[in-house]
C-alpha atoms as a PDB file:
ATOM      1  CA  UNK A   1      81.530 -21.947  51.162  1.00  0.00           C
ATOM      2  CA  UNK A   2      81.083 -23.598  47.769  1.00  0.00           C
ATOM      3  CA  UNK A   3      77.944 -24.901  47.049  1.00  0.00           C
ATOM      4  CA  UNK A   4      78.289 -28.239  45.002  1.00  0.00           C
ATOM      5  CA  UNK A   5      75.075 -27.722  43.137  1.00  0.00           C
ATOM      6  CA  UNK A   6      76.480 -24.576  41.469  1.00  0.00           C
ATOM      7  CA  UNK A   7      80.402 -26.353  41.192  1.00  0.00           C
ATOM      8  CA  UNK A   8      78.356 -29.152  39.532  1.00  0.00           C
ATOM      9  CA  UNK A   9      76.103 -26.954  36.906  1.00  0.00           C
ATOM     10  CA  UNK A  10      79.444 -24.759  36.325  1.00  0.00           C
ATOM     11  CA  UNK A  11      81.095 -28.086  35.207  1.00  0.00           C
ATOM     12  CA  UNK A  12      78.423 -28.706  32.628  1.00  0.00           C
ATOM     13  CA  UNK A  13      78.547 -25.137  31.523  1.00  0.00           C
ATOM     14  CA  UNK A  14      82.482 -25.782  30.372  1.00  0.00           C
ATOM     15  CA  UNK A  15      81.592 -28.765  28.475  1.00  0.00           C
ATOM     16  CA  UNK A  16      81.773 -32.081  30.943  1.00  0.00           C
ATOM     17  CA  UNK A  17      79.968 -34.701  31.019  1.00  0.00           C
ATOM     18  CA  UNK A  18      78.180 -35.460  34.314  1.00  0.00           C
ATOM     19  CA  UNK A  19      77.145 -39.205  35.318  1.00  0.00           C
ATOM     20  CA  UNK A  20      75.595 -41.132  38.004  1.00  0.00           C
ATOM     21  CA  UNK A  21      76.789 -45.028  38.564  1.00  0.00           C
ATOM     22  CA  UNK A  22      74.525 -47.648  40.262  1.00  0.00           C
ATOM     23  CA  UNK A  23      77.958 -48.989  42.343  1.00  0.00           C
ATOM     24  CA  UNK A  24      79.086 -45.590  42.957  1.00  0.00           C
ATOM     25  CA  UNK A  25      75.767 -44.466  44.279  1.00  0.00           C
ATOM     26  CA  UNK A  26      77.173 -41.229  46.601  1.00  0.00           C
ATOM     27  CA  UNK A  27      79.228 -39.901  44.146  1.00  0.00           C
ATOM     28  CA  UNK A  28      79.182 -38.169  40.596  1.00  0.00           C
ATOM     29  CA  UNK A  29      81.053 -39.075  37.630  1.00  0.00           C
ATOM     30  CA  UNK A  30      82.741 -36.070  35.826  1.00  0.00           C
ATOM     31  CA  UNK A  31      83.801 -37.212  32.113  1.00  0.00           C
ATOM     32  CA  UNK A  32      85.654 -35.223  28.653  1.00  0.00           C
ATOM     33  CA  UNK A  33      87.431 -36.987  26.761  1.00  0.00           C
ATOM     34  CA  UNK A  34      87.025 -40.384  28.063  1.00  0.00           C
ATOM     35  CA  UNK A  35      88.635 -39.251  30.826  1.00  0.00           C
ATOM     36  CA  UNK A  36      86.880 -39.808  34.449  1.00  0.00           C
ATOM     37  CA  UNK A  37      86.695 -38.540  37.948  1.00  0.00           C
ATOM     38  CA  UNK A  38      84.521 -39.228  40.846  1.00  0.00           C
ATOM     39  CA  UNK A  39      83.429 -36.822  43.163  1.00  0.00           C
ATOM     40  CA  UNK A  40      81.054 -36.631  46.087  1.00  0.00           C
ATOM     41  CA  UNK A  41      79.333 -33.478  48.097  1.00  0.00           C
ATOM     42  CA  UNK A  42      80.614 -31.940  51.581  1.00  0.00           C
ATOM     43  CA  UNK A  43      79.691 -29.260  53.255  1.00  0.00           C
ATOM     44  CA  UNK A  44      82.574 -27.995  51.991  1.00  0.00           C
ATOM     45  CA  UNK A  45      81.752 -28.858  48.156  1.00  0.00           C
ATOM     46  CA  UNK A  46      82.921 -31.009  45.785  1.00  0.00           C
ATOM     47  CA  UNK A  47      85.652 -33.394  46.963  1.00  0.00           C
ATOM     48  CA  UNK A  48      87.715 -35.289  44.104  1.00  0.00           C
ATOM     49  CA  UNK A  49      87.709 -39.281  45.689  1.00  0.00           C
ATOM     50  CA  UNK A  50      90.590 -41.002  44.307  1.00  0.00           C
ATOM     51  CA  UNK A  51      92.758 -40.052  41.752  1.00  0.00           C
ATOM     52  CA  UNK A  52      91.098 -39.332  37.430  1.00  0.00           C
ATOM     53  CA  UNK A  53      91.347 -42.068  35.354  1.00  0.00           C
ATOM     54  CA  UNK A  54      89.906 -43.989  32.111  1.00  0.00           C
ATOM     55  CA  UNK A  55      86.101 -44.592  31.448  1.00  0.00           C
ATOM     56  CA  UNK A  56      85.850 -48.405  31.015  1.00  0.00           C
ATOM     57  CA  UNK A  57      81.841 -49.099  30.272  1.00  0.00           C
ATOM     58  CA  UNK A  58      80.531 -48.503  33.944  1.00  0.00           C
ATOM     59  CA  UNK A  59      83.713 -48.419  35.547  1.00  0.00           C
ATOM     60  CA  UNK A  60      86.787 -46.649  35.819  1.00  0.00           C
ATOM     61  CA  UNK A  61      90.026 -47.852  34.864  1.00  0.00           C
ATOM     62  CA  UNK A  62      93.437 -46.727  36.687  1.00  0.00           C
ATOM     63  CA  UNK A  63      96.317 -45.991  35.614  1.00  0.00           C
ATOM     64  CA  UNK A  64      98.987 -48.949  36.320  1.00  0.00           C
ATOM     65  CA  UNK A  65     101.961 -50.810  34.913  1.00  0.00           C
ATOM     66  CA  UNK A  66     101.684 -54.450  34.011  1.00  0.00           C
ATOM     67  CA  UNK A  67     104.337 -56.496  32.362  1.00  0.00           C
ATOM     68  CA  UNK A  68     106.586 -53.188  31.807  1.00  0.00           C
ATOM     69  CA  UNK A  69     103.775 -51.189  29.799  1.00  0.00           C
ATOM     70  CA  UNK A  70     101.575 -48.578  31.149  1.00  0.00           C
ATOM     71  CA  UNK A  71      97.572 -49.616  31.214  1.00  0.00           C
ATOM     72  CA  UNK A  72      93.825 -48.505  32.346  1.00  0.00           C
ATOM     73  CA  UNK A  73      92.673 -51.661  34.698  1.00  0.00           C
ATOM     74  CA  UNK A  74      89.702 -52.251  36.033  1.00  0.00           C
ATOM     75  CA  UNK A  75      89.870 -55.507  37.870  1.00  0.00           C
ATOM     76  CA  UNK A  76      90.303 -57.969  35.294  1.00  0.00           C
ATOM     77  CA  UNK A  77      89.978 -56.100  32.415  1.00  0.00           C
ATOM     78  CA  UNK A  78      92.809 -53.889  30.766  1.00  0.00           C
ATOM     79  CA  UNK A  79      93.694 -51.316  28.009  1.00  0.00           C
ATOM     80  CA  UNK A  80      96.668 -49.793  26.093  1.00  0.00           C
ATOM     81  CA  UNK A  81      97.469 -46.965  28.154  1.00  0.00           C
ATOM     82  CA  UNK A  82      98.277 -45.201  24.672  1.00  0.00           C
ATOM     83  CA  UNK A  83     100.083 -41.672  23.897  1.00  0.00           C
ATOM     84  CA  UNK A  84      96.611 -40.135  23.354  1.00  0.00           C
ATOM     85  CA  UNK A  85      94.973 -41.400  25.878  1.00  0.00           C
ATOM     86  CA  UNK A  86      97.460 -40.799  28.697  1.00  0.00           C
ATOM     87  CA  UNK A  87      98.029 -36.772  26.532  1.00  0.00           C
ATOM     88  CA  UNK A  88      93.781 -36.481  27.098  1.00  0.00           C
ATOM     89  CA  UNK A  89      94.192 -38.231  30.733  1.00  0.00           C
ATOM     90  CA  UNK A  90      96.858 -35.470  31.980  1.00  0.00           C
ATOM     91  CA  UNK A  91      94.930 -32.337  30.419  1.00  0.00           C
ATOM     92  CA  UNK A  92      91.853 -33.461  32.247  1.00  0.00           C
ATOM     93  CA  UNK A  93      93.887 -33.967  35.460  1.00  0.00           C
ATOM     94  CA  UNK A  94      95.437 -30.097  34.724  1.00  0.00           C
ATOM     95  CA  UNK A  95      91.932 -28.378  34.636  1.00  0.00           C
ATOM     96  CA  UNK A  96      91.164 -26.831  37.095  1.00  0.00           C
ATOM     97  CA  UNK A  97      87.411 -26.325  36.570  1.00  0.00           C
ATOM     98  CA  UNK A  98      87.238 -30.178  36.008  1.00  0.00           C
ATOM     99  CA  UNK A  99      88.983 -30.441  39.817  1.00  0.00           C
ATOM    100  CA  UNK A 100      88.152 -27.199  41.955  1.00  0.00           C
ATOM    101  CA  UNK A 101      89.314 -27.182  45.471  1.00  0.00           C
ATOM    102  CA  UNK A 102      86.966 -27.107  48.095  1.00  0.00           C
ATOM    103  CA  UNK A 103      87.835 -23.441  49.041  1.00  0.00           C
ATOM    104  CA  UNK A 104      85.942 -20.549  47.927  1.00  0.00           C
ATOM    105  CA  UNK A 105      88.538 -19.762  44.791  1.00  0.00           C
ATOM    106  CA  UNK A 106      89.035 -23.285  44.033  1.00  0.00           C
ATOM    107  CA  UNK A 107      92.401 -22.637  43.938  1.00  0.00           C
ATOM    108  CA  UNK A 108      95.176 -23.835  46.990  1.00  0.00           C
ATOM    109  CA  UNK A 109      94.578 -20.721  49.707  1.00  0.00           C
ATOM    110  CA  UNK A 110      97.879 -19.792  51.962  1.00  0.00           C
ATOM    111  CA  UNK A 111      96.199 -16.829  53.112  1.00  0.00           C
ATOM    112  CA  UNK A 112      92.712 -18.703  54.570  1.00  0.00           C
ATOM    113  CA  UNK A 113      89.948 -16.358  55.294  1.00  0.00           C
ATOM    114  CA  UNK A 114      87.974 -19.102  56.759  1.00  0.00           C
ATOM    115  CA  UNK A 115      90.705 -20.079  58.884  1.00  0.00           C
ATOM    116  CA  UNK A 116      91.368 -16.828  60.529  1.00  0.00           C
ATOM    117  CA  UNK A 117      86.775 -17.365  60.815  1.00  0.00           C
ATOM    118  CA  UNK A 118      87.558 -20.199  62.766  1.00  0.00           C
ATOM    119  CA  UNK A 119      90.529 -18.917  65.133  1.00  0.00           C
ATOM    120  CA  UNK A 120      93.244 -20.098  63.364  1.00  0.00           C
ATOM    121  CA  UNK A 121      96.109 -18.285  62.313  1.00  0.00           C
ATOM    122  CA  UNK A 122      95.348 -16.552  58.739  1.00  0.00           C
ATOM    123  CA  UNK A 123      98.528 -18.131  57.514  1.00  0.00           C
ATOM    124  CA  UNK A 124     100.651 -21.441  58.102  1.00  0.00           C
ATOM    125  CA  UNK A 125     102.377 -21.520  61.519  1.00  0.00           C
ATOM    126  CA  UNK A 126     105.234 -23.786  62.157  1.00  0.00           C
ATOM    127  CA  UNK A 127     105.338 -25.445  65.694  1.00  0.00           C
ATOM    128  CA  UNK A 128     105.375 -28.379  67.204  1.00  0.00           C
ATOM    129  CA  UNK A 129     103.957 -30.120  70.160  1.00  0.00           C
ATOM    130  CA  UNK A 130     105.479 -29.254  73.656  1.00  0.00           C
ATOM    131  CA  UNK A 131     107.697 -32.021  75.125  1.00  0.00           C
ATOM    132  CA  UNK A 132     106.157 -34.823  77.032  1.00  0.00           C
ATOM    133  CA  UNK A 133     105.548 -34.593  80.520  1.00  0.00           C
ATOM    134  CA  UNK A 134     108.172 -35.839  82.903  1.00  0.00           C
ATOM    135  CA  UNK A 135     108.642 -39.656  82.716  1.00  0.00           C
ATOM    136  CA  UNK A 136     106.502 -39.732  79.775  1.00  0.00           C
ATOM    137  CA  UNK A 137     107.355 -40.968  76.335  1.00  0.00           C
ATOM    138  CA  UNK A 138     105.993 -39.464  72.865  1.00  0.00           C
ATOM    139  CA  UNK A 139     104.464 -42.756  71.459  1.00  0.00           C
ATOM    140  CA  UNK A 140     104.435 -42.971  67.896  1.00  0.00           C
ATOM    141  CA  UNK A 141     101.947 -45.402  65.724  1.00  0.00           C
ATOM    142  CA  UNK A 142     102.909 -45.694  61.810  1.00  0.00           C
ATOM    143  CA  UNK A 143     101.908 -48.671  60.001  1.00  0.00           C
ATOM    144  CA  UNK A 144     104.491 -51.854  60.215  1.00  0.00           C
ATOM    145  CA  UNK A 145     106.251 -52.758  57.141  1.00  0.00           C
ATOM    146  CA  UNK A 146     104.096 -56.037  56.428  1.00  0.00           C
ATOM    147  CA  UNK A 147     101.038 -54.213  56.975  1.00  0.00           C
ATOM    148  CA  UNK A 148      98.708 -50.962  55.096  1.00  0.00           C
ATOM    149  CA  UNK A 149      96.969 -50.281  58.022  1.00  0.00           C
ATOM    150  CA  UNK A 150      95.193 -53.134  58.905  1.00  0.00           C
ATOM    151  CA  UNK A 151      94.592 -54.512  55.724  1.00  0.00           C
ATOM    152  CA  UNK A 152      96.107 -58.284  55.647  1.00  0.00           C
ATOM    153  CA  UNK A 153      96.151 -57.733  59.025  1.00  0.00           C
ATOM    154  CA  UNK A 154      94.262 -61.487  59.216  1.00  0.00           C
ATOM    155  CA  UNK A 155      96.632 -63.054  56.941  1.00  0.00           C
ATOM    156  CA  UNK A 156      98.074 -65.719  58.677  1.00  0.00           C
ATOM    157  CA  UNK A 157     101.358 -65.684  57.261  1.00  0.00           C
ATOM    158  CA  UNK A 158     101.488 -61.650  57.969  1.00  0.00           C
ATOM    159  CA  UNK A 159     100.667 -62.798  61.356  1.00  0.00           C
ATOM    160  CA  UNK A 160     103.746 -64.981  61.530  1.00  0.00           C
ATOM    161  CA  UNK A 161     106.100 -62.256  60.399  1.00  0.00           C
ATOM    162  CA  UNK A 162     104.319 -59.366  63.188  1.00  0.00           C
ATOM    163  CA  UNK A 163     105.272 -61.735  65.963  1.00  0.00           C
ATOM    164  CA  UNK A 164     103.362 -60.313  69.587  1.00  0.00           C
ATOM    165  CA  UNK A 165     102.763 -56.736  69.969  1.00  0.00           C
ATOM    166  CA  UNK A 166     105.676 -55.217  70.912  1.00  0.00           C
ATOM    167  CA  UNK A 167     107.232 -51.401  71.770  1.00  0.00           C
ATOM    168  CA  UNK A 168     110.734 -49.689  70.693  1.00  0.00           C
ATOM    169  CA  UNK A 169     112.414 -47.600  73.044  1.00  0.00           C
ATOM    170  CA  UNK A 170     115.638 -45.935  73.033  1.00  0.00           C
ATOM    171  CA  UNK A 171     118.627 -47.545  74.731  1.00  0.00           C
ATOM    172  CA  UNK A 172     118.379 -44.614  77.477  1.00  0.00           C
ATOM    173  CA  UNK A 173     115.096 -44.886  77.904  1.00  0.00           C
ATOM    174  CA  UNK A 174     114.753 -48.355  78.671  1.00  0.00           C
ATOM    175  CA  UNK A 175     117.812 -48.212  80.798  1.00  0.00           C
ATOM    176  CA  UNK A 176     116.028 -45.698  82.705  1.00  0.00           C
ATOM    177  CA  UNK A 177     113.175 -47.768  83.546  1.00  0.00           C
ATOM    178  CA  UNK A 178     115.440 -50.851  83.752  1.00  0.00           C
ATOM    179  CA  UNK A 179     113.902 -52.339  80.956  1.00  0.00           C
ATOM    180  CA  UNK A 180     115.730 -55.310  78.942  1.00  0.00           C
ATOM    181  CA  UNK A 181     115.601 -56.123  75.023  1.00  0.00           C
ATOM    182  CA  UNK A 182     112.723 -59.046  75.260  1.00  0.00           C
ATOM    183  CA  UNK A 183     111.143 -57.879  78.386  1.00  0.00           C
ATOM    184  CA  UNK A 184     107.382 -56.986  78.850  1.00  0.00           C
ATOM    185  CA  UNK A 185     106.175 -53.571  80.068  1.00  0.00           C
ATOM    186  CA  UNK A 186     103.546 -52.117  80.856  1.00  0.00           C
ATOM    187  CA  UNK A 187     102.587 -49.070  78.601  1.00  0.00           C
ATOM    188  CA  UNK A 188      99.480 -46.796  79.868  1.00  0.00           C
ATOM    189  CA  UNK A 189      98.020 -43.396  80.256  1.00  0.00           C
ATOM    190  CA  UNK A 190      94.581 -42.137  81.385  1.00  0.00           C
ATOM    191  CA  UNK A 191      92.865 -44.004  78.151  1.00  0.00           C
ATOM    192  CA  UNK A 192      94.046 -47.397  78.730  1.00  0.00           C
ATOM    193  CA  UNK A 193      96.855 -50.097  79.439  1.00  0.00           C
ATOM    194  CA  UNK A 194      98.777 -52.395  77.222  1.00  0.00           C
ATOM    195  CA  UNK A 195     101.270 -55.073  77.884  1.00  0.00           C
ATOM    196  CA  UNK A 196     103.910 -54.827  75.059  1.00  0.00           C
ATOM    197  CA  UNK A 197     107.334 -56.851  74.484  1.00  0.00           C
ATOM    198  CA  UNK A 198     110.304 -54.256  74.186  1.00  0.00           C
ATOM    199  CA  UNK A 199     112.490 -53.901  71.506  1.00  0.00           C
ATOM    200  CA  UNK A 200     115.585 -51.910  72.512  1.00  0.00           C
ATOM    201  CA  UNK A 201     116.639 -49.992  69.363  1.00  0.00           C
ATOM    202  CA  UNK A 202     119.078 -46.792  68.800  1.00  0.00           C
ATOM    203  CA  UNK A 203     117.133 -45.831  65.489  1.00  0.00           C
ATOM    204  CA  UNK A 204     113.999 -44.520  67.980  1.00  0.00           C
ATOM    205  CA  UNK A 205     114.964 -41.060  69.473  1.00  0.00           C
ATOM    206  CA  UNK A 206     115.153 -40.819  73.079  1.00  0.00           C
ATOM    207  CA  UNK A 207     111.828 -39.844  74.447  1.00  0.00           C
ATOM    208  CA  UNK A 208     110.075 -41.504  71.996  1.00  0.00           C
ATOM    209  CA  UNK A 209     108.476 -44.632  72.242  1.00  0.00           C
ATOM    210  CA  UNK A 210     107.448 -46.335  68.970  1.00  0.00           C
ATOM    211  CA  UNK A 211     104.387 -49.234  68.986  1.00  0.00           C
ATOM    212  CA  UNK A 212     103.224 -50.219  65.279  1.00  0.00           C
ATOM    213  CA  UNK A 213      99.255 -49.620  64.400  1.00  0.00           C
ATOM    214  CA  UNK A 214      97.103 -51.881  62.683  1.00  0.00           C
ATOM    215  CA  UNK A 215      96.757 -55.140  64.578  1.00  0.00           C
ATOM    216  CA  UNK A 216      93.380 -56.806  64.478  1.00  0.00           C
ATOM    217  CA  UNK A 217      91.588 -57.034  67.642  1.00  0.00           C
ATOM    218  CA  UNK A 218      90.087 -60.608  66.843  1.00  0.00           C
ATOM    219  CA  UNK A 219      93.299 -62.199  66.038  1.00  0.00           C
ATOM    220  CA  UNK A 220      95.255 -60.688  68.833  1.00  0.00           C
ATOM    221  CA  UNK A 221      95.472 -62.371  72.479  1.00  0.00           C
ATOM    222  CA  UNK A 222      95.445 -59.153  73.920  1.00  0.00           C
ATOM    223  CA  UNK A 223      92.039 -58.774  72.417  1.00  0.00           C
ATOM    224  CA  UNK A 224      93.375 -54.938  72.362  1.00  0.00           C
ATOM    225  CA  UNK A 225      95.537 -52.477  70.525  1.00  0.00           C
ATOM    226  CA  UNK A 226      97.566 -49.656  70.016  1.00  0.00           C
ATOM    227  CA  UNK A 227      94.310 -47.373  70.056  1.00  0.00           C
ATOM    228  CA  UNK A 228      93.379 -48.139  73.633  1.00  0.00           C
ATOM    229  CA  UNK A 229      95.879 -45.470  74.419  1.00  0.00           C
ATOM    230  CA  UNK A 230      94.485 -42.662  71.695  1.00  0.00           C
ATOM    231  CA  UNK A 231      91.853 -40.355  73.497  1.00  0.00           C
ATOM    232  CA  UNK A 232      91.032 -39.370  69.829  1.00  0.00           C
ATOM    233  CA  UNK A 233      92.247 -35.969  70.105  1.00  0.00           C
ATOM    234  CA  UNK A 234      91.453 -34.232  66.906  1.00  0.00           C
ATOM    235  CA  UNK A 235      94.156 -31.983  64.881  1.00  0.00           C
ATOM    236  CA  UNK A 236      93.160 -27.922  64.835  1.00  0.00           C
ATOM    237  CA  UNK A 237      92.570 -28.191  60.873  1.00  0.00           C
ATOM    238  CA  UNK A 238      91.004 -30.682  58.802  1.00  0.00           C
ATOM    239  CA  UNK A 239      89.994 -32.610  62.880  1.00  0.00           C
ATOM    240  CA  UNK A 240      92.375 -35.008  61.129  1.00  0.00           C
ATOM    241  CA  UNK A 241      93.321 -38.047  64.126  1.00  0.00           C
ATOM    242  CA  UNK A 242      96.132 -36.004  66.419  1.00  0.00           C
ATOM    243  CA  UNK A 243      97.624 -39.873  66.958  1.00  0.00           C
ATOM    244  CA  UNK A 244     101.462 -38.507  66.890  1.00  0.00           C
ATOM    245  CA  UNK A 245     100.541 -36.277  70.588  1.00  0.00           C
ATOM    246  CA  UNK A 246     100.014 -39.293  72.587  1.00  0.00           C
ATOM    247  CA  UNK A 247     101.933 -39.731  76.100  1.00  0.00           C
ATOM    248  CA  UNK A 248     102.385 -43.161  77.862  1.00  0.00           C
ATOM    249  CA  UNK A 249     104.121 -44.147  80.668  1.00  0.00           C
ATOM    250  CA  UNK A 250     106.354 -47.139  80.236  1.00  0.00           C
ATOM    251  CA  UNK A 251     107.274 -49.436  82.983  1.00  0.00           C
ATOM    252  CA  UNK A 252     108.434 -53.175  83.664  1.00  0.00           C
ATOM    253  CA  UNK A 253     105.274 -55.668  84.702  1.00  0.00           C
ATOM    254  CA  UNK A 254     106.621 -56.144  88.095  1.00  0.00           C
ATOM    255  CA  UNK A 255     107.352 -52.554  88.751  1.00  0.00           C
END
């Protein structure tokens, strides 16, 4: 496992420049060039937060587009994004000393000894999750268009435009549990229950039931979202959120 003390001191060894920031107080500054990148410690060593950018004073600037020309912003404050600086800015991003990977070669590892450690297959396996149990629907989460995640998610304009919580099945599906475009159903599973307006819709597959994330518990009547149904299963690698193997049952209110 790297140790981030030693990916820290091997840093200064090639040459960067290493800086603590007041506002940034769990993470590191790596700098060459006028170049920046922030990263923190893990048990798994260094982790690169965000994306490199431009040393403004005691911030970092990142790399936009304003008015048609490419710029380092930081907040209110801007500059050129010029040839030199974005040549320096994409050399720096290139190194890989200044941006090891948290694996023991800090390199990208198909082959993963410490996978294979933990019981997982050496290399990448392709599968995918069985199919749902009978009368159950996949239910699917992603983020609505007007929303990134829940942020804006108390705008009351964005409000407006989400409408009530709602669910999309398949034509078949819903005909199956004689459900009509408007109606409300019931949507559960062991973890909880949710009262959802249907959306009949031929772009969801059939078997799949799709409910948009993201809607903020103090705004909503329901007082409740999509994550009352989420047992917070955790994914084999990474224990990234396993949100796309959640089964609900679907039926009408009066059923």
């Amino acid at each position: 496992m790297p140790d981030p003390a030693e990916q820290l001191q091997r840093l200064y060894l090639e040459g960067f420049e290493l800086q603590t920031f007041e506002r940034f107080a769990n993470s590191i500054g790596v700098l060459r060039d006028g170049c920046i990148a922030l990263v923190r410690a893990t048990p798994n060593g260094l982790e690169l937060i965000g994306t490199p950018g431009w040393r403004m004073g005691e911030v970092m600037g990142v790399l936009v587009e304003l008015d048609g020309r490419k710029v380092f912003q930081a907040k209110s404050e801007v500059i050129d994004a010029t040839t030199e600086r974005l040549d320096a800015l994409r050399r720096f991003r290139e190194d890989p000393v200044a941006h090891p990977l948290p694996t023991p070669s800090g390199r990208i590892e198909v082959a993963s000894a410490r996978a294979q450690a933990d019981g997982l297959p050496r290399l990448p396996q392709c599968w995918s999750d069985p199919k749902p149990a009978a009368g159950h629907l996949r239910l699917l989460s992603p983020a609505h268009d007007w929303l990134l995640n829940t942020s804006f998610g108390n705008v009351r304009r964005i409000q407006a435009r989400l409408g009530r919580a709602g669910i999309a099945l398949h034509p078949a599906d819903a005909a199956e549990r004689r459900l009509a475009d408007g109606d409300t159903a019931l949507v559960h599973n062991a973890c909880g229950r949710l009262a959802l307006q249907v959306a009949i819709s031929d772009q969801v597959p059939k078997g799949v039931a799709l409910s948009h994330k993201g809607r903020w518990l103090a705004t909503d009547p329901a007082r409740a979202n999509i994550n009352v149904l989420n047992p917070g299963s955790k994914s084999d690698m990474g224990e990234s959120t396993a949100v796309h193997s959640v089964q609900v049952l679907v039926q009408g209110l009066s059923t």
